[in-house]
Protein backbone atom coordinates (compact mmCIF):
# COMPACT_ATOMS: atom_id res chain seq x y z
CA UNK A 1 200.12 131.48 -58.82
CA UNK A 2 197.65 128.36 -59.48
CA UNK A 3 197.17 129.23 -62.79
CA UNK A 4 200.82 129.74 -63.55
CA UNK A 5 201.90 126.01 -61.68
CA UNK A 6 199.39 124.34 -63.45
CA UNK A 7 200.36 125.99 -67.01
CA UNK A 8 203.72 124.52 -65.91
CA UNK A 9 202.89 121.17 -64.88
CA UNK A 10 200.87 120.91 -68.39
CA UNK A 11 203.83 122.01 -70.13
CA UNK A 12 205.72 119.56 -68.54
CA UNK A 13 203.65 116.44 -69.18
CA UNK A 14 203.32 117.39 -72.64
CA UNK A 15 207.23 116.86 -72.67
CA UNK A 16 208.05 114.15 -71.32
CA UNK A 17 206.85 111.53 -73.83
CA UNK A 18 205.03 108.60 -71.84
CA UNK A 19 202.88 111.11 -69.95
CA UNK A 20 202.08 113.55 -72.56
CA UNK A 21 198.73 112.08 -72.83
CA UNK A 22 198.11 113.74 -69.69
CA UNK A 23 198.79 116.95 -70.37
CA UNK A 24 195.13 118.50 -69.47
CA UNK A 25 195.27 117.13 -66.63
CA UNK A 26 197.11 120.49 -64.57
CA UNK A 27 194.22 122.32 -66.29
CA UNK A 28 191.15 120.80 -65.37
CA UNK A 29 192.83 120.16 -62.01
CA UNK A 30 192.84 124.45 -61.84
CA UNK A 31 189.02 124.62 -63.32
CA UNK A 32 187.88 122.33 -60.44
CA UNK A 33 189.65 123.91 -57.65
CA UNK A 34 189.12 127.46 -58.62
CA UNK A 35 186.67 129.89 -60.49
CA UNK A 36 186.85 129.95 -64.08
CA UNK A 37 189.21 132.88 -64.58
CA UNK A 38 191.76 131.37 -62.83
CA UNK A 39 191.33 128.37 -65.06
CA UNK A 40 191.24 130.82 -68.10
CA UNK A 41 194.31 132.43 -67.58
CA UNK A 42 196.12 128.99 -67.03
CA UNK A 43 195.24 127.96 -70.43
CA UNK A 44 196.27 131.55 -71.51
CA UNK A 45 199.84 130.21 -69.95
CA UNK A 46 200.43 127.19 -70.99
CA UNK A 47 199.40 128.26 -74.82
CA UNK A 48 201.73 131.05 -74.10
CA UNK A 49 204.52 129.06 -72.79
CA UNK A 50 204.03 126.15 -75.68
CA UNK A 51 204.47 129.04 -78.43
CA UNK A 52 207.38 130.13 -76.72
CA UNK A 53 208.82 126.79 -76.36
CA UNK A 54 207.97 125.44 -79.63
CA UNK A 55 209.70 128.57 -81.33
CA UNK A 56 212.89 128.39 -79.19
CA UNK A 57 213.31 124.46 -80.57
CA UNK A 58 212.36 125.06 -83.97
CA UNK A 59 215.39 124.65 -85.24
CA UNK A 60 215.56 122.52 -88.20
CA UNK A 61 212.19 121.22 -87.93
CA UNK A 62 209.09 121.32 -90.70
CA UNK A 63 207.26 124.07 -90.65
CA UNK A 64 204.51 121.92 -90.97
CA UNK A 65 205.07 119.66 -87.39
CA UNK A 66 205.34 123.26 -85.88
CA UNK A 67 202.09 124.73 -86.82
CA UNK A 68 201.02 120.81 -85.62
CA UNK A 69 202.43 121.69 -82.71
CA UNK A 70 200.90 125.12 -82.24
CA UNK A 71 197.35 124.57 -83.57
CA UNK A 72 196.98 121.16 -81.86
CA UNK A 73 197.38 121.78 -78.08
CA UNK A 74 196.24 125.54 -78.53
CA UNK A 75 192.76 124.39 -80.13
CA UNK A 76 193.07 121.37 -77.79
CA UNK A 77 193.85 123.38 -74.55
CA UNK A 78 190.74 125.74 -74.76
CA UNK A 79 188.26 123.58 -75.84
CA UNK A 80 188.66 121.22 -72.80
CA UNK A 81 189.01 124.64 -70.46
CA UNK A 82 185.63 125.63 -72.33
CA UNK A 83 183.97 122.24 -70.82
CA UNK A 84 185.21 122.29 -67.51
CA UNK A 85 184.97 126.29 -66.71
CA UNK A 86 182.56 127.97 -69.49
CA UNK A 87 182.50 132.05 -69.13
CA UNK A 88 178.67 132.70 -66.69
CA UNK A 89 177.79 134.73 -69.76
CA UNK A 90 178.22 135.23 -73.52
CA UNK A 91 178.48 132.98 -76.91
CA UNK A 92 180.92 130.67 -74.69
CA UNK A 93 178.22 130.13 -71.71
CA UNK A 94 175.00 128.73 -74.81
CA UNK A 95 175.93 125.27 -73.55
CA UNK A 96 175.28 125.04 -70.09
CA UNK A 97 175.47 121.61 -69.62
CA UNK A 98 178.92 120.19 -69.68
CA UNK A 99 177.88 117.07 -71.07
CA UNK A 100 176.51 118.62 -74.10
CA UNK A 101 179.99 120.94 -74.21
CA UNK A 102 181.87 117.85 -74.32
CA UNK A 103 180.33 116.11 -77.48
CA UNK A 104 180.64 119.31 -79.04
CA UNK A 105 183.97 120.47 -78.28
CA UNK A 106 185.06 117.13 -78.96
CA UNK A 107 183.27 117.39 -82.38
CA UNK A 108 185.04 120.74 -83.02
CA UNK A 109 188.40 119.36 -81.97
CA UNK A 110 188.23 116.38 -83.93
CA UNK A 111 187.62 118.74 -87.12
CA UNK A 112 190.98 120.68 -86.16
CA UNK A 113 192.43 117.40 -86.16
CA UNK A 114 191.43 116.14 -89.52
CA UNK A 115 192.42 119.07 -90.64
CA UNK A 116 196.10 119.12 -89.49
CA UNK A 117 196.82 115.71 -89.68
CA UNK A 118 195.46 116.07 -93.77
CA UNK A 119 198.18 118.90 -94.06
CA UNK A 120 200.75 116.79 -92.06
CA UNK A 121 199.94 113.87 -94.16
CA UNK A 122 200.68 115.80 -97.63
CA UNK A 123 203.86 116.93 -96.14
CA UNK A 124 206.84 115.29 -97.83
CA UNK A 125 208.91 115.25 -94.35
CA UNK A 126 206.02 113.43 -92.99
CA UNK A 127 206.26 111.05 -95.92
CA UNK A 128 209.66 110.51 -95.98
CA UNK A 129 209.01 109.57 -91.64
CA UNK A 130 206.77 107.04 -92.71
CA UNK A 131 209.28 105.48 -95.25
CA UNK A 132 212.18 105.49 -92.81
CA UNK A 133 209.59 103.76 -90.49
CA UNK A 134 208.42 101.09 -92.58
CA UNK A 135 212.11 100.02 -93.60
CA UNK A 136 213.19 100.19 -89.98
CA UNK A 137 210.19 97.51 -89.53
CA UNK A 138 211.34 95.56 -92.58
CA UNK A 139 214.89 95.29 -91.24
CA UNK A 140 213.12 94.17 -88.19
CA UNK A 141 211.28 91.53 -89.62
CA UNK A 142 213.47 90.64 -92.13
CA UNK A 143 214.58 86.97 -90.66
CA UNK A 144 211.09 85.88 -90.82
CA UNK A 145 209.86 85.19 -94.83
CA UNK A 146 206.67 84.91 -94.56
CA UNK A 147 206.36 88.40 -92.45
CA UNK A 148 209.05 89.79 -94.88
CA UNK A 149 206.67 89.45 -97.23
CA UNK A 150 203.80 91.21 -95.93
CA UNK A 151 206.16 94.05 -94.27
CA UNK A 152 206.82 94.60 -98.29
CA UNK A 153 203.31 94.93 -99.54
CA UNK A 154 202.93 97.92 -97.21
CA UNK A 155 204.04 101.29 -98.78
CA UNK A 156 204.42 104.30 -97.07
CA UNK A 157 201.39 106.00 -99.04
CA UNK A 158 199.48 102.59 -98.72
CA UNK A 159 199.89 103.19 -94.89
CA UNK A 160 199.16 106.80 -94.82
CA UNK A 161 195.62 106.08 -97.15
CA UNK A 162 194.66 103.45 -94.12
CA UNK A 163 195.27 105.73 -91.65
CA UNK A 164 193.20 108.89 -93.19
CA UNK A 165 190.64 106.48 -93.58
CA UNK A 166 190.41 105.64 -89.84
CA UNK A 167 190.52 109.01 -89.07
CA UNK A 168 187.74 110.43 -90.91
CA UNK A 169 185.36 107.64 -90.11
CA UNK A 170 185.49 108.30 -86.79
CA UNK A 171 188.79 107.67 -85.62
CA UNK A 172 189.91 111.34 -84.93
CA UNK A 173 186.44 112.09 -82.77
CA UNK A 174 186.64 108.80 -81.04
CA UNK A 175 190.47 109.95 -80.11
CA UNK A 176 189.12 113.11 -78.87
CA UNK A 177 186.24 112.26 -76.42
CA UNK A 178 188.74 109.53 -75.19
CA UNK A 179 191.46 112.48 -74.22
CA UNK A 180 188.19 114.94 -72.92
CA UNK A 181 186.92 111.90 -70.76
CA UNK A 182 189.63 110.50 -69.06
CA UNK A 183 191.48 114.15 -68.25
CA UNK A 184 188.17 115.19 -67.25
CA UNK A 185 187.92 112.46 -64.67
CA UNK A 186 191.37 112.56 -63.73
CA UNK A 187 191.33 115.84 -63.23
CA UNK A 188 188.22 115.90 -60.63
CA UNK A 189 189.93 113.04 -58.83
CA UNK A 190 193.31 115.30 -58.58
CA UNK A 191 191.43 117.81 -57.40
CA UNK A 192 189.19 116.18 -54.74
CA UNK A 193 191.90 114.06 -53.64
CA UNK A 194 191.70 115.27 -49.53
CA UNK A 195 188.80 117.51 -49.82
CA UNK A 196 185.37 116.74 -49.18
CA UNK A 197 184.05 119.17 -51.90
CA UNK A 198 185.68 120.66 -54.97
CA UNK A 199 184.84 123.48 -56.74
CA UNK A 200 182.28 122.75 -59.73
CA UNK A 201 181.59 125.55 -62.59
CA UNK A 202 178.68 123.95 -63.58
CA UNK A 203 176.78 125.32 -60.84
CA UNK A 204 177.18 124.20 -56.97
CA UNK A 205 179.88 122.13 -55.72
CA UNK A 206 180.60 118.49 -56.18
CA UNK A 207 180.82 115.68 -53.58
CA UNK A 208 183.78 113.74 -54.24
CA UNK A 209 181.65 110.25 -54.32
CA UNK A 210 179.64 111.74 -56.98
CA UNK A 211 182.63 110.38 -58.88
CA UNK A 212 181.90 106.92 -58.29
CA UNK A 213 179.29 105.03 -59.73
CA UNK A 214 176.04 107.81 -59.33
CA UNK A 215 177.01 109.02 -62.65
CA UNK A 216 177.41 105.88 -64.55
CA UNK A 217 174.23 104.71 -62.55
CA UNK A 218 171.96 107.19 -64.08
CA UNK A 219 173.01 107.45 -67.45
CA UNK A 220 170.92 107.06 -70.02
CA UNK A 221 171.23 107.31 -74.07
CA UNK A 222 167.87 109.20 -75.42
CA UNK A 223 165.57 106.84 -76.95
CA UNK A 224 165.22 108.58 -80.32
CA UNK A 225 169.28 107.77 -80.84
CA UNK A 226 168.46 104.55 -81.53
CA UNK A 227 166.89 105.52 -84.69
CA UNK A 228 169.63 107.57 -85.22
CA UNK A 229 172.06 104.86 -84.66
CA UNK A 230 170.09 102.08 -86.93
CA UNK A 231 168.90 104.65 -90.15
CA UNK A 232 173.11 105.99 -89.85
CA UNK A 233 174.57 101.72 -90.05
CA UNK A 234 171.89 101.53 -93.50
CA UNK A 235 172.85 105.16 -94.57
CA UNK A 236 176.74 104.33 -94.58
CA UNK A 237 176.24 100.77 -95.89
CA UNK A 238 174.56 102.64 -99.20
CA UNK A 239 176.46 105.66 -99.41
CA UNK A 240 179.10 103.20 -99.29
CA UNK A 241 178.15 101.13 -102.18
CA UNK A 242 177.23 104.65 -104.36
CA UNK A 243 180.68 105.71 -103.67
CA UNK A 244 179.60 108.77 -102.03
CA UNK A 245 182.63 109.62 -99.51
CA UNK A 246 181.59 112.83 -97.98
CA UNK A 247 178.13 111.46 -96.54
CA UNK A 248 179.76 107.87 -95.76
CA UNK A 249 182.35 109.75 -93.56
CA UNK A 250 179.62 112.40 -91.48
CA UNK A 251 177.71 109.05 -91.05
CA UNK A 252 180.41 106.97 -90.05
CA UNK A 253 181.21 110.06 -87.51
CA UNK A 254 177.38 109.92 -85.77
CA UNK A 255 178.03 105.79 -85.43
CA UNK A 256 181.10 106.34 -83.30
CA UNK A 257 179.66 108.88 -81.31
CA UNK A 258 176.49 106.66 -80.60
CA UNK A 259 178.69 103.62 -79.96
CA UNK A 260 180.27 105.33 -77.37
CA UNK A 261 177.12 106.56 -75.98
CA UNK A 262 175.74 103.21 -75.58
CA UNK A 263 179.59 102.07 -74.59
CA UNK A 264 178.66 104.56 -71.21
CA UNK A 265 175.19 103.22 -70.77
CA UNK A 266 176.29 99.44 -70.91
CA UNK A 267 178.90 100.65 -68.31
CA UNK A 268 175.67 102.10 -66.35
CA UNK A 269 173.85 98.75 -66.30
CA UNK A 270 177.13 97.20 -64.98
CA UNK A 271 177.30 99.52 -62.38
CA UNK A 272 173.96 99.25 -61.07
CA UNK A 273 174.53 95.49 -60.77
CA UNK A 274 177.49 96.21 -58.66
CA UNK A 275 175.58 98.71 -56.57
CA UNK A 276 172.89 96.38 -55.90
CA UNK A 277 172.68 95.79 -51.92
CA UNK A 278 172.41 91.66 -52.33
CA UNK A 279 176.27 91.57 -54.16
CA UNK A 280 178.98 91.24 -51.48
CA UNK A 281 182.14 93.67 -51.26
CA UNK A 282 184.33 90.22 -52.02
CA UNK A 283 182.11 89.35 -55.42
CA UNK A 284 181.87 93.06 -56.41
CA UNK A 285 185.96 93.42 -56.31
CA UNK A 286 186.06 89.94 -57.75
CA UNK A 287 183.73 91.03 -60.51
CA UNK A 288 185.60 94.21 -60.96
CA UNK A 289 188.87 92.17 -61.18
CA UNK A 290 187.77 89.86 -63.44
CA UNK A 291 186.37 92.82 -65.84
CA UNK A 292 190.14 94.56 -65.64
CA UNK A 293 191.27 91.38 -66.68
CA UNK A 294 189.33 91.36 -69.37
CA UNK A 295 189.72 94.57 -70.63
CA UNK A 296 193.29 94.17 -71.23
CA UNK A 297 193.40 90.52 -72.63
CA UNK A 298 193.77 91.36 -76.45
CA UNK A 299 190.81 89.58 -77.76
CA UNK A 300 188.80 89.28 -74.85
CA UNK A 301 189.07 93.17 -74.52
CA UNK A 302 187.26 93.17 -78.24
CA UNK A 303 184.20 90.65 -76.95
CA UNK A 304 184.12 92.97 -73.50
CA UNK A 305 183.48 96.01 -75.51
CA UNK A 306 181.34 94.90 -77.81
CA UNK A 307 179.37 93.17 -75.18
CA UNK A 308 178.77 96.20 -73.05
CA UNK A 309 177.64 98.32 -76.54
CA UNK A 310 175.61 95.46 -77.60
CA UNK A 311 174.04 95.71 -73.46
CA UNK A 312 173.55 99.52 -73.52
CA UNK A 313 171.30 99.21 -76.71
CA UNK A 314 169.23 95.82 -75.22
CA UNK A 315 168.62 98.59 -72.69
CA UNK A 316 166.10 100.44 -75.01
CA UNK A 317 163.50 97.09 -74.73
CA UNK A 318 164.61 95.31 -71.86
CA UNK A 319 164.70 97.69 -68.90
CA UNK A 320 167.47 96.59 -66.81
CA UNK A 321 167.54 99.41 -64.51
CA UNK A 322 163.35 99.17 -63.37
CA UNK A 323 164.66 100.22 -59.96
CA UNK A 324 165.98 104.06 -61.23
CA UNK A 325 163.46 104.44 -63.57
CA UNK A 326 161.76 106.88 -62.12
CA UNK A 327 164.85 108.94 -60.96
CA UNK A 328 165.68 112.45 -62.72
CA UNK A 329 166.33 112.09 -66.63
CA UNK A 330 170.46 111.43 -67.28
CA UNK A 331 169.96 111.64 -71.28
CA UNK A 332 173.51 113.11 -72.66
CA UNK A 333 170.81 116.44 -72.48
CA UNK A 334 170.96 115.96 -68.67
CA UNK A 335 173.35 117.26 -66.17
CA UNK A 336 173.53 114.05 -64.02
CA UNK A 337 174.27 111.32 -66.78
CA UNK A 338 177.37 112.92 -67.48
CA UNK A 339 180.14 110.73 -68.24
């Protein structure tokens, strides 16, 4: 019965347009509460009932958005299933750490993606979308000249080139630890919402305040990604200038993923300020506040990011957190510095 509610409920986000986002939510909501068959054989649901769905509705659409469909939250449903509740044993339990699952599963679902969205992309439906869109935003625009004018330099194939481009340099795997992260979180706070202690396949169970700030608190970026950071930036500025695509994009891929590495770790230093005994409840919330305010002013948001990046790699010279030094390791290899 769990597993068959929360196959519905995911069903039913991924329907209703402003809340699809959330559709893993039900599931990791069922890994947390319950053992990892019963979290199996939700996903087994839900990627049942989507088929079924998808095929009853199918009507007149592309083959091409249906496979999308299909191949998209099937590939996308089991991976995150995979990180939450991994099998005890077998080729599915290697990774036992679920930090390390989630870089990799969102590594393998961002390669799925690229893949579909390249087959959507040479689609002609999909091409003639993207005209009909472009027009609709030219008749839109069309009192203003001067934005007139720009809204007719872009072509349909002129958008679709700038948005494969994003996409393979990191957009796609930046997408997909985004949608692994928050319906992670989510889902453990669904799940411990009224209960003391939830369920945790990684091993023993999970106080709900380890939610809070003990994760971000301890989080640390190995040292050696540093180098791996810098020698990637001068690897993609020259594979760049030789023209050679295929390298430029893999590096371009391992400079997201350490952005957002040190994006987590400059949220770590943040939060050990805040946890810091000599800040008052009233400046903490202020603080906190001010930093929501922040994060959705449209260029402030930019500066906030790129401050707390910028912070998380200061962090490999300047030790900010002296005080946790000496507490267990929280590299991405380690189970507390998850994120």
């Amino acid at each position: 019965m769990p597993a068959l509610i929360g196959a519905g409920l995911c069903l039913f986000l991924l329907r209703t347009g402003f809340f699809s986002f959330f559709f893993l939510v039900p599931l990791g909501f069922v890994a947390f509460r319950h053992d990892f068959k019963i979290a199996w054989a939700a996903t087994f649901f839900a990627v049942s009932g989507n088929l079924v769905l998808t095929l009853g509705m199918a009507r007149g659409m592309p083959a091409v958005i249906i496979a999308w469909n299909l191949v998209h939250f099937t590939s996308t449903a089991f991976i995150f299933t995979w990180i939450l509740a991994p099998p005890p044993s077998g080729i599915l339990a290697m990774l036992p750490l679920s930090s390390s699952r989630l870089i990799a599963g969102s590594c393998l679902a961002s390669l799925v993606f690229i893949g579909m969205f390249l087959r959507v992309l040479a689609s002609p439906s999909f091409e003639g979308y993207a005209v009909y869109f472009l027009n609709t935003l030219n008749s839109i625009f069309g009192s203003s000249g001067a934005e007139n004018a720009n809204m007719e330099m872009l072509t349909a194939e002129a958008v679709m080139q700038g948005i494969k481009f994003l996409m393979l340099r990191g957009g796609s795997l930046f997408s997909c630890i985004i949608l692994f992260i928050v319906s992670r979180q989510l889902s453990y706070l669904t799940a411990a919402f009224g209960r003391g202690r939830v369920s945790a396949n990684e091993g023993n169970s999970a106080p709900v305040n380890s939610l809070k700030l003990g994760a971000l608190l301890h989080f640390r970026v190995n040292p050696i990604m540093i180098w791996v950071f810098s020698s990637s930036l001068l690897l993609a500025v020259i594979a760049r200038a030789l023209k050679l695509e295929i390298p430029e994009i893999v590096l371009w891929n391992i400079i997201v993923l350490c952005v957002i590495l040190y994006f987590a770790q400059g949220l770590g230093i943040v939060a050990f300020f805040l946890s810091r005994p000599s800040i008052s409840s009233f400046m903490r919330i202020g603080l906190l506040i001010l930093l929501g305010i922040l994060f959705f002013s449209p260029i402030l948001n930019m500066l906030l990011l790129s401050g707390l990046v910028l912070l998380g790699i200061a962090e490999n010279w300047v030790p900010f957190r002296a005080k946790i030094q000496n507490g267990p390791p929280s590299t991405p290899e380690a189970g507390n510095g998850e994120t």
